[in-house]
N, C-alpha and C. Protein backbone atom coordinates (compact mmCIF):
# COMPACT_ATOMS: atom_id res chain seq x y z
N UNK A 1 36.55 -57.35 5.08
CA UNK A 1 35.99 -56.60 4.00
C UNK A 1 36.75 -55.29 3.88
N UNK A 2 37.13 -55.26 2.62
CA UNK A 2 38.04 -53.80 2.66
C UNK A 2 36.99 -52.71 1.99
N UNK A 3 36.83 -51.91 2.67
CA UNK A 3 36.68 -50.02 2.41
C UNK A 3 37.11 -49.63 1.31
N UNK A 4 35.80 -49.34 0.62
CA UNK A 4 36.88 -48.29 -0.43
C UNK A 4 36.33 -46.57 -0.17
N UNK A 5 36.85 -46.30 -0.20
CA UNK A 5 36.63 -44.20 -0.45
C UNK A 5 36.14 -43.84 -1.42
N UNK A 6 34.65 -43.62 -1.28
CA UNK A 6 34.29 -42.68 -2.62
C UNK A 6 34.53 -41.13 -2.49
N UNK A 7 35.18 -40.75 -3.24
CA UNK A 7 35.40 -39.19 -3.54
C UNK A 7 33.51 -39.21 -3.61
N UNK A 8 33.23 -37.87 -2.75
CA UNK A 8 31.99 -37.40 -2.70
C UNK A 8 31.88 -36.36 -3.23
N UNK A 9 31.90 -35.71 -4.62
CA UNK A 9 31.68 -34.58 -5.49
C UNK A 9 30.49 -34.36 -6.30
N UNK A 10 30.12 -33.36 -6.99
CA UNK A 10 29.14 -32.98 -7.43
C UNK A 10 30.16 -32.65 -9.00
N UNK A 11 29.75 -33.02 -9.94
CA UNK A 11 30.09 -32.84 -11.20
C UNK A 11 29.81 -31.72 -11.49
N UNK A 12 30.39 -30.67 -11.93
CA UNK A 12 29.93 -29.27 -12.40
C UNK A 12 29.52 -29.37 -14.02
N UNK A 13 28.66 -29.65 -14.71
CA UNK A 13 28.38 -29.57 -16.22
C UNK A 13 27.63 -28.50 -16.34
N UNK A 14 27.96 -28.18 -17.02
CA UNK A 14 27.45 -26.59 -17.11
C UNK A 14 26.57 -26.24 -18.09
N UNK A 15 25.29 -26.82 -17.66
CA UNK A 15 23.85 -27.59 -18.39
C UNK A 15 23.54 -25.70 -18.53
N UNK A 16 23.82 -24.60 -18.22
CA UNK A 16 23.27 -23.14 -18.58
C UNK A 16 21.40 -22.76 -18.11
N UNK A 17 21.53 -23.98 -17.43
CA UNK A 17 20.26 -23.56 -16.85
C UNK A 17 20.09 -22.63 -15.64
N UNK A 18 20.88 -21.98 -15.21
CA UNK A 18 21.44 -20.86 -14.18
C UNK A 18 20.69 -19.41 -15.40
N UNK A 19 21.78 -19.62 -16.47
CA UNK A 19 21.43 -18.56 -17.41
C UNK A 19 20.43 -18.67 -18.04
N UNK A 20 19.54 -20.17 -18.45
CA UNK A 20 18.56 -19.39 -18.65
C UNK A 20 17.35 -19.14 -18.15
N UNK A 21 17.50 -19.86 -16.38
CA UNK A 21 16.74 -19.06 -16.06
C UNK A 21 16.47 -17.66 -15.52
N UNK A 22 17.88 -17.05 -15.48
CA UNK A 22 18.23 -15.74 -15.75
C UNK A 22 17.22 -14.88 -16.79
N UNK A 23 17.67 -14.82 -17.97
CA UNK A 23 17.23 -15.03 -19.28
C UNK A 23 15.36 -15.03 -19.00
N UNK A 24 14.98 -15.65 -18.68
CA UNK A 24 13.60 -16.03 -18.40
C UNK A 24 12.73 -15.08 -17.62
N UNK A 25 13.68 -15.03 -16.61
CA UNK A 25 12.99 -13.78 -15.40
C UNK A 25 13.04 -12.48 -16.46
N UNK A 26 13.97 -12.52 -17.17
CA UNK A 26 14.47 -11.05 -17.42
C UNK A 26 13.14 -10.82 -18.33
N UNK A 27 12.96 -11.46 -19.36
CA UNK A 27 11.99 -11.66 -19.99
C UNK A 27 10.43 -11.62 -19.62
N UNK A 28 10.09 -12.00 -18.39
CA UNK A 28 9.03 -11.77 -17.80
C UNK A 28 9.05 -10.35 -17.47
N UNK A 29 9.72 -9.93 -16.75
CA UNK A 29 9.87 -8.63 -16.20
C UNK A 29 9.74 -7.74 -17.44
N UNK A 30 10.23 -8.08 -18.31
CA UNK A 30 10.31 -7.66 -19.77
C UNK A 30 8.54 -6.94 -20.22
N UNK A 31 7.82 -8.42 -19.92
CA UNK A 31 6.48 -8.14 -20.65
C UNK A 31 5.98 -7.77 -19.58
N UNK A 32 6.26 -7.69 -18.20
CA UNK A 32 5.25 -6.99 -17.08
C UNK A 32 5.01 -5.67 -17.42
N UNK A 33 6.61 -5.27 -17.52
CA UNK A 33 6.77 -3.60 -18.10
C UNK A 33 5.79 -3.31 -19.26
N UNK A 34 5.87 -3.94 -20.29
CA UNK A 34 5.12 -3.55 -21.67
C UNK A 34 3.56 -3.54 -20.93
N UNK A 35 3.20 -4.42 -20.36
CA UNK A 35 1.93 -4.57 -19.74
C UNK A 35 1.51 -3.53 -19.30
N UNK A 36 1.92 -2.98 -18.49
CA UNK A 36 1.98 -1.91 -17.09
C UNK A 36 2.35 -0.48 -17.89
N UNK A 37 2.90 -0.25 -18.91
CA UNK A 37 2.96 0.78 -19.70
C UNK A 37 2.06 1.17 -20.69
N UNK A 38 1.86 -0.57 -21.65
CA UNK A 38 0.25 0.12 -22.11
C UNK A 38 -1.26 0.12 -21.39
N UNK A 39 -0.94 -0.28 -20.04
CA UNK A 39 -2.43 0.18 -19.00
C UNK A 39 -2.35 1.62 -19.07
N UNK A 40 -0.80 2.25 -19.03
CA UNK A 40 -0.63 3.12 -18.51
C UNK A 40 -1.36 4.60 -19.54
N UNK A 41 -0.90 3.94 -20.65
CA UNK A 41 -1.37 5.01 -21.73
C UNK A 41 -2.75 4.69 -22.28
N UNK A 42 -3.23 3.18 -21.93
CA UNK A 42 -4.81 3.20 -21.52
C UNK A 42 -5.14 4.03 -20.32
N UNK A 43 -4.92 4.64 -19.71
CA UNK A 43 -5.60 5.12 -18.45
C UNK A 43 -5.54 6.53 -19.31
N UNK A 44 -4.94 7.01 -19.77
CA UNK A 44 -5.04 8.00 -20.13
C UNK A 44 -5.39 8.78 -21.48
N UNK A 45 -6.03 7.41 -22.35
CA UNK A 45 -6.01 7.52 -23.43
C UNK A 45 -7.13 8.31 -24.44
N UNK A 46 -7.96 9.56 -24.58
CA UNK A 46 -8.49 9.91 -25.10
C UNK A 46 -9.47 8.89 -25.81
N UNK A 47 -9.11 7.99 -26.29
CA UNK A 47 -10.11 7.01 -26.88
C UNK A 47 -11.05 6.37 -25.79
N UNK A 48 -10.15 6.42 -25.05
CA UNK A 48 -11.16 5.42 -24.09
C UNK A 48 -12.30 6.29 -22.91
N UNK A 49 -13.73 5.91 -22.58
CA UNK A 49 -13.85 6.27 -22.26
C UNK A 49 -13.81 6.60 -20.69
N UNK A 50 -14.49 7.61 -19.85
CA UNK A 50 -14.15 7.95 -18.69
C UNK A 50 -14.17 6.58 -17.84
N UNK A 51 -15.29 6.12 -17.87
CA UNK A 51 -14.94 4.73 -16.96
C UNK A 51 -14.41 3.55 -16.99
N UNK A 52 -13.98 3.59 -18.32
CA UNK A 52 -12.79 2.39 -18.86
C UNK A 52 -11.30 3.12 -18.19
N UNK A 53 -10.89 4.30 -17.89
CA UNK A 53 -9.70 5.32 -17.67
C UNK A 53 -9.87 4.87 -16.42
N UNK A 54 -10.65 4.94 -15.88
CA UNK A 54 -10.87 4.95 -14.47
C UNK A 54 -10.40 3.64 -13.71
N UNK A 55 -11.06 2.51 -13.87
CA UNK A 55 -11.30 1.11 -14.06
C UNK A 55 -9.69 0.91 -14.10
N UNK A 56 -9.18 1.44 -14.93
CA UNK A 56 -7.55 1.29 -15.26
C UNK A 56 -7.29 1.68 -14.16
N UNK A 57 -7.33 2.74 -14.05
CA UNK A 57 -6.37 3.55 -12.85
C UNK A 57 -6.58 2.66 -11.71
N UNK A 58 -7.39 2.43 -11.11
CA UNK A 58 -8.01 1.38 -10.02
C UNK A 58 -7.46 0.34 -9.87
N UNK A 59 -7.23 -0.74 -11.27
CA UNK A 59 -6.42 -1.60 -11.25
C UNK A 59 -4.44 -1.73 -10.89
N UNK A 60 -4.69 -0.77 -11.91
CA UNK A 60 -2.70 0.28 -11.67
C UNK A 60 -2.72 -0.09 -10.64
N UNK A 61 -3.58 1.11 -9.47
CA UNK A 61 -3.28 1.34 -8.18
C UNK A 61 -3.36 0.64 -7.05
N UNK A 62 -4.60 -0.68 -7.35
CA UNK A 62 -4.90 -1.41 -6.61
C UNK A 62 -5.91 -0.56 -5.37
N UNK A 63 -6.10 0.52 -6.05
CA UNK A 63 -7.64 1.18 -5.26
C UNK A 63 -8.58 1.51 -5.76
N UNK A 64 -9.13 1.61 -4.87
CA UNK A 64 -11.25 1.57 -5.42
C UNK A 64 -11.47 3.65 -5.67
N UNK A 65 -11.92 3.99 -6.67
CA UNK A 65 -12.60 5.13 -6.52
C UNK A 65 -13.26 5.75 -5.39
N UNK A 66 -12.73 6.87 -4.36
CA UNK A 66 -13.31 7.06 -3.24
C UNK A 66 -14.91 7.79 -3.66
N UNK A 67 -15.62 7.44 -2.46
CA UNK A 67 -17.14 7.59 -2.91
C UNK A 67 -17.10 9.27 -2.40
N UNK A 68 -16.17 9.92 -1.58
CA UNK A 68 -16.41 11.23 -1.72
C UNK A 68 -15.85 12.11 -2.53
N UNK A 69 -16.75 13.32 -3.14
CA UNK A 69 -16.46 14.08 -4.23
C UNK A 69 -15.34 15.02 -3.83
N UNK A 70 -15.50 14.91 -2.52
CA UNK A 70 -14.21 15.73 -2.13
C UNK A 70 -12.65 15.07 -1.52
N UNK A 71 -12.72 13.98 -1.93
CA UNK A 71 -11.41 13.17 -1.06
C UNK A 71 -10.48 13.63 -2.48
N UNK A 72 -9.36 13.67 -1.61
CA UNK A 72 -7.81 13.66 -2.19
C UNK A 72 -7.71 13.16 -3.82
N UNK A 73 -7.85 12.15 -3.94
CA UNK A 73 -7.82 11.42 -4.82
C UNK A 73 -8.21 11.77 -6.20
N UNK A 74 -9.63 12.31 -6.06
CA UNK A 74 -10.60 12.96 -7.26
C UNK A 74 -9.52 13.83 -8.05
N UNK A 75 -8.73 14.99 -7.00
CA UNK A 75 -8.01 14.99 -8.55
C UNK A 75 -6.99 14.02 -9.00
N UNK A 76 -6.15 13.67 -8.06
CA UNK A 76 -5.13 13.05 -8.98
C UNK A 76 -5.70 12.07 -10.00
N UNK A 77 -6.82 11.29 -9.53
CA UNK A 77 -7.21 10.33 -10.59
C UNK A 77 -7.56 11.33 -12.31
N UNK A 78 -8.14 12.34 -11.40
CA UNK A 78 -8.68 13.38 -12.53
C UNK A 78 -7.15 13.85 -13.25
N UNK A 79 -6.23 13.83 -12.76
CA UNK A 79 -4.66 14.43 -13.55
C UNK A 79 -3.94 12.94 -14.29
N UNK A 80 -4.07 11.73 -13.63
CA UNK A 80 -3.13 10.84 -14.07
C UNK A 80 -4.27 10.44 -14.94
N UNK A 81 -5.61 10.23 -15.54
CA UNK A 81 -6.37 9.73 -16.10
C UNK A 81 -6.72 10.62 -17.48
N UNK A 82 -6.28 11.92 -17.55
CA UNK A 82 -6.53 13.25 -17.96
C UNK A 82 -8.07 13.32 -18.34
N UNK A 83 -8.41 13.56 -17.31
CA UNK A 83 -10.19 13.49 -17.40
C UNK A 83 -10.29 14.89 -16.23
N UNK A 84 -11.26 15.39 -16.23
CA UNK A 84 -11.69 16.42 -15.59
C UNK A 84 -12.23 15.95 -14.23
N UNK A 85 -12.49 17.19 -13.06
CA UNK A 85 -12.50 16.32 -12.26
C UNK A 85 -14.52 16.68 -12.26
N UNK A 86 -14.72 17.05 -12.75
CA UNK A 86 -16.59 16.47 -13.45
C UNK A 86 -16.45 15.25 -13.48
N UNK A 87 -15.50 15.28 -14.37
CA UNK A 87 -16.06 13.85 -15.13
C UNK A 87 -15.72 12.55 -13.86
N UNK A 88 -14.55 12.78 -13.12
CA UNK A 88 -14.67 11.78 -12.16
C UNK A 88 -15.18 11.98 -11.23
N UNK A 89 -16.33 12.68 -10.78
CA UNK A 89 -17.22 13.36 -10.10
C UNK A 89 -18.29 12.35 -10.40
N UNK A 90 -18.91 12.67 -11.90
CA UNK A 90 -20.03 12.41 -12.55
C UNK A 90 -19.48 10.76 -12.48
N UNK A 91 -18.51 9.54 -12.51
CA UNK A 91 -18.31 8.32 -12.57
C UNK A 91 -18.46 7.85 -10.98
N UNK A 92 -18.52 8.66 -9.78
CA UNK A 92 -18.44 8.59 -8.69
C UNK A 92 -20.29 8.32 -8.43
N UNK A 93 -21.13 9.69 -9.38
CA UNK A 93 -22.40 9.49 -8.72
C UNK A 93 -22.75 8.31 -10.05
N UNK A 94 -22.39 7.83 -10.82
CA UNK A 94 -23.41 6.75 -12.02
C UNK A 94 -22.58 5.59 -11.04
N UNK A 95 -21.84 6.13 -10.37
CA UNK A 95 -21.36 4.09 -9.44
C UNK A 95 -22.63 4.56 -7.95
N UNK A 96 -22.76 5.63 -8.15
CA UNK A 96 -23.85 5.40 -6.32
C UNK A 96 -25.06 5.43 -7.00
N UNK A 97 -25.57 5.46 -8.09
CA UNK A 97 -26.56 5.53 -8.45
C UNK A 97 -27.02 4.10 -8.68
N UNK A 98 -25.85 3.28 -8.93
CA UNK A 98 -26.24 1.75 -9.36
C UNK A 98 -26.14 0.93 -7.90
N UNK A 99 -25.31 1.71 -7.41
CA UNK A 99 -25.11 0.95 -6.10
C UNK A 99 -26.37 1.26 -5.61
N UNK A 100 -27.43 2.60 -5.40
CA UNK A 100 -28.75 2.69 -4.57
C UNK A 100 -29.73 1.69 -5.86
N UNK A 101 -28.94 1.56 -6.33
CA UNK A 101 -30.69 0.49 -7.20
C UNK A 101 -30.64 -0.86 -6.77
N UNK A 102 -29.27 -1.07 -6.69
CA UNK A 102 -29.09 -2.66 -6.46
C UNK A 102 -29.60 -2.99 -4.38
N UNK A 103 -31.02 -4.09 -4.84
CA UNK A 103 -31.85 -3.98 -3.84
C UNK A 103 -30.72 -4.59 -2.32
N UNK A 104 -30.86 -4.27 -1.50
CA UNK A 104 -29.98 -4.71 -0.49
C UNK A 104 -30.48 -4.84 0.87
């Protein structure tokens, strides 16, 4: 029985699916940004109110509103949210106020 040699190659056709899934990512990344920019000017948006700003910011940050009136945070949330820091004071006690009702 004679042997034959197959050349063992990979055909290069250049189907552009490299580029577009290039193309694709770029595009995602694309609308993450738009996403993440209008949270951004939701968090800070005069229309909205204090605990919708807030709620945002939380999400942004991936942190919870600290329950003390005096932790770090109160202002910056109060500067990147442009809300006073009353007002994220006053969203701190209407969340402990619901939290002491809810029976436990």
């Amino acid at each position: 029985m004679a042997w034959t040699r197959r050349m063992n190659y990979v055909a290069h056709a250049d189907t552009g699916f490299a580029e577009e899934h290039r193309k694709a990512l770029q595009q995602a990344e694309l609308e993450r940004e738009a996403v993440r920019q209008r949270d951004l000017e939701a968090q800070a948006s005069p229309n909205n109110d204090p605990q919708l700003r807030i709620t945002t910011w939380e999400r942004l940050h991936a942190l919870s509103l600290p329950r003390s009136p005096e932790h770090a945070l109160v202002r910056l949330i109060a500067r990147q949210t442009g809300l006073t820091v009353r007002e994220v004071r006053d969203e701190q006690g209407r969340r402990a106020g619901s939290m002491s009702a809810v029976p436990g």
